[in-house]
C-alpha atoms as a PDB file:
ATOM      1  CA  UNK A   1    -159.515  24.661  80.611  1.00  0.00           C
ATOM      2  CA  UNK A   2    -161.953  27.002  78.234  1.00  0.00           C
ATOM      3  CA  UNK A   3    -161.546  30.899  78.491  1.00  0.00           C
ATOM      4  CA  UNK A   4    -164.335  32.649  79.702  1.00  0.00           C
ATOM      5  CA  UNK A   5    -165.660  35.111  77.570  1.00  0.00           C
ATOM      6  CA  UNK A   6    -166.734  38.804  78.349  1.00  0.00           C
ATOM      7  CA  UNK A   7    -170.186  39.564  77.381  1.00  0.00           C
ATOM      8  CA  UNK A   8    -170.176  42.038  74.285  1.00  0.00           C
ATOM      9  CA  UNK A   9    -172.030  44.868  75.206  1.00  0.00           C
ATOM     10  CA  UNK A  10    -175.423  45.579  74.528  1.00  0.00           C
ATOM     11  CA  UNK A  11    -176.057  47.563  71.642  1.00  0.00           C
ATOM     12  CA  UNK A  12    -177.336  50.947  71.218  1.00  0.00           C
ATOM     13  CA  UNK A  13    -180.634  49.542  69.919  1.00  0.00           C
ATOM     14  CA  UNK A  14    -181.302  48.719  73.390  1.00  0.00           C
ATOM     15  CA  UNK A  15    -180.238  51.254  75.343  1.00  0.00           C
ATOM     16  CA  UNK A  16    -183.249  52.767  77.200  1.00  0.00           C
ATOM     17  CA  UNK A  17    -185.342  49.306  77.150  1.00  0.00           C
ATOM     18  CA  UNK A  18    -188.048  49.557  79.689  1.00  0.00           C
ATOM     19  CA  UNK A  19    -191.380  51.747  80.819  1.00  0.00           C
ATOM     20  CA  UNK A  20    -191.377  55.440  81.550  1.00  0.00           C
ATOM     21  CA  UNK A  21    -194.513  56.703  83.586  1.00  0.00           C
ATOM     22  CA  UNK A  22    -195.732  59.937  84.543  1.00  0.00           C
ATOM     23  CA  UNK A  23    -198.999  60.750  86.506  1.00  0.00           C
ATOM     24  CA  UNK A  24    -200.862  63.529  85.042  1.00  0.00           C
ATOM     25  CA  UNK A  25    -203.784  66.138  86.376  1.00  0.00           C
ATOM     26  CA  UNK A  26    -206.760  66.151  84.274  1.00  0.00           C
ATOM     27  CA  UNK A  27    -209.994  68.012  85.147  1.00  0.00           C
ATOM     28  CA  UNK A  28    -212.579  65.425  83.995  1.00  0.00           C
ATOM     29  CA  UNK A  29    -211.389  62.683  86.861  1.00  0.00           C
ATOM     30  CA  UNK A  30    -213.016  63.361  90.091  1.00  0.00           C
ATOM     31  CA  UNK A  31    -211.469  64.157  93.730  1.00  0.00           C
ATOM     32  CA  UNK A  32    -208.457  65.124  92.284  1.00  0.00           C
ATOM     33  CA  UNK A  33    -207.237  62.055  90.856  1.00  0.00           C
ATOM     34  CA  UNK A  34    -204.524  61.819  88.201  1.00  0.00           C
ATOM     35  CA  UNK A  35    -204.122  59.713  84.517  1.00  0.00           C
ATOM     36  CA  UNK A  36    -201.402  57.305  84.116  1.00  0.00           C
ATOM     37  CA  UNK A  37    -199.325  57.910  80.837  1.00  0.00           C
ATOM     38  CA  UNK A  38    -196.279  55.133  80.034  1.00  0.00           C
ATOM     39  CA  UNK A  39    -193.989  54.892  77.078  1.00  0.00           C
ATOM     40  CA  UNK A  40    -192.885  51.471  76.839  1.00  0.00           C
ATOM     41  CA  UNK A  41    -189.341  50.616  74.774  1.00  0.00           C
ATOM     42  CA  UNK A  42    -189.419  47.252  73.771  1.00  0.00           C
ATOM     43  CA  UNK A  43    -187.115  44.448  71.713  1.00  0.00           C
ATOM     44  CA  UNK A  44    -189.253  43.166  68.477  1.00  0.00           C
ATOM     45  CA  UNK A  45    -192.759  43.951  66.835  1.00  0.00           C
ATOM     46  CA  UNK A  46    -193.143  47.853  67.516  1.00  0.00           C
ATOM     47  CA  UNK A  47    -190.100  50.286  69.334  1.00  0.00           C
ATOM     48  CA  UNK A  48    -192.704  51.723  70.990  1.00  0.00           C
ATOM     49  CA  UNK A  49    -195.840  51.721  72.767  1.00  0.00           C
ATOM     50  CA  UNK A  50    -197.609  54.713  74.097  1.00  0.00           C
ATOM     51  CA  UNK A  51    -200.190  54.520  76.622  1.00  0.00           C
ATOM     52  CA  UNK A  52    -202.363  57.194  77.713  1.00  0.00           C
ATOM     53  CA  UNK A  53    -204.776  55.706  80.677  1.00  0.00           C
ATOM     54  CA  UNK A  54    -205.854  51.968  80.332  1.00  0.00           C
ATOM     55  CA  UNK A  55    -208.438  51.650  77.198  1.00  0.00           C
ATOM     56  CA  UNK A  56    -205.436  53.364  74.778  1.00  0.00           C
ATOM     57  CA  UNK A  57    -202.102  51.816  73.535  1.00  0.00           C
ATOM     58  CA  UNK A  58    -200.507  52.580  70.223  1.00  0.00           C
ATOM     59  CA  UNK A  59    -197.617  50.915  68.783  1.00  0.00           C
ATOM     60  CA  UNK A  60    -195.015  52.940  67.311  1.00  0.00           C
ATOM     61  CA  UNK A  61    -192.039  52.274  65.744  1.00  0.00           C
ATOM     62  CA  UNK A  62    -188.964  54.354  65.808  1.00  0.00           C
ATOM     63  CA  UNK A  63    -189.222  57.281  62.993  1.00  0.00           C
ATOM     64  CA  UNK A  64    -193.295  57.974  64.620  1.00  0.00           C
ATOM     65  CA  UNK A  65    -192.113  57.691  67.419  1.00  0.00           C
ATOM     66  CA  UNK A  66    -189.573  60.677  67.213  1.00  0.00           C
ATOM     67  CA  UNK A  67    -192.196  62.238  65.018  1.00  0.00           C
ATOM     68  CA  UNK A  68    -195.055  62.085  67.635  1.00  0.00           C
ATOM     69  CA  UNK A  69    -192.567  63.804  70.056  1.00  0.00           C
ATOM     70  CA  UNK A  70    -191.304  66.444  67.370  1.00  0.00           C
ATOM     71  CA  UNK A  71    -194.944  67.505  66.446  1.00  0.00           C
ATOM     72  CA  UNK A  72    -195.925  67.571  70.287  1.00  0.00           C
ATOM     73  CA  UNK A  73    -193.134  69.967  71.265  1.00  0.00           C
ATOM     74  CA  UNK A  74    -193.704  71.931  68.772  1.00  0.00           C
ATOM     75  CA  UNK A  75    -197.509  72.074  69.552  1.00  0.00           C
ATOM     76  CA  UNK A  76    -196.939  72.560  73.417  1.00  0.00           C
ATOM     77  CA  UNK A  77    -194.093  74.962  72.896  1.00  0.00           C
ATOM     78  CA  UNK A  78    -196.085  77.371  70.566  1.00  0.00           C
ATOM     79  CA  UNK A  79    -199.577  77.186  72.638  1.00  0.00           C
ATOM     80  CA  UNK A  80    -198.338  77.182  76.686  1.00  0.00           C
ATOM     81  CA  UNK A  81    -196.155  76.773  79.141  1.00  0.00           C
ATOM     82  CA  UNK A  82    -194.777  73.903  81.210  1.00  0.00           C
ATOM     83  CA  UNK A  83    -196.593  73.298  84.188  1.00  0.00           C
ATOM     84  CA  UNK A  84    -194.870  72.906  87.767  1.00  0.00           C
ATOM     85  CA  UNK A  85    -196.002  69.497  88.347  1.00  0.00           C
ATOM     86  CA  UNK A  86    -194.182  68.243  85.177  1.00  0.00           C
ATOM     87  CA  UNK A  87    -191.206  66.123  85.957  1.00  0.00           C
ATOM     88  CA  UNK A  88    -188.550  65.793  83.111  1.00  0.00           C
ATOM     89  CA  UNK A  89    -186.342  63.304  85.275  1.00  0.00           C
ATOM     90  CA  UNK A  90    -187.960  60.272  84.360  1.00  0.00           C
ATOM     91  CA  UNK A  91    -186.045  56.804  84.763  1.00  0.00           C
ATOM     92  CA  UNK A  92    -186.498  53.444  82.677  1.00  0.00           C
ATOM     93  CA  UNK A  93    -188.421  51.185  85.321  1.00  0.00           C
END
């Protein structure tokens, strides 16, 4: 009779695999209708893949990706403040 094995865990390199959304206001779509915006973590090729809408996707891998958010905060940080409708609870689809 073979022993059955216990999967190993999964490691930390995939830990947070899957889309992030977030629906966004912006003034130049009519009747109040909002842009789509996804982060995609992914196994192989790029870490990342940011989408902003449907005609833009960039592949990123994981030192632009935490440099694209570093320079961002900064930029949002010293220029405004965070809107209401922002949600900062987002979960891996």
């Amino acid at each position: 009779m073979s022993e059955e094995k216990t999967p190993e865990p999964a490691p930390d390199r995939y830990r947070g695999a899957g889309m992030y959304r977030h629906r966004v206001p912006v003034r130049w779509l009519k009747d109040g209708k909002t842009l789509g915006i996804s982060v995609r973590a992914r196994l192989g090729g790029y870490d990342y893949y940011c989408a902003i809408g449907q005609p833009v996707r960039v592949g990123l891998d994981e030192a632009e990706a935490w440099g694209l958010w570093a320079c961002l905060g900064a930029a949002l940080a010293a220029s405004s403040t965070r809107p209401d409708w922002l949600r900062t609870d987002l979960e891996a689809e």
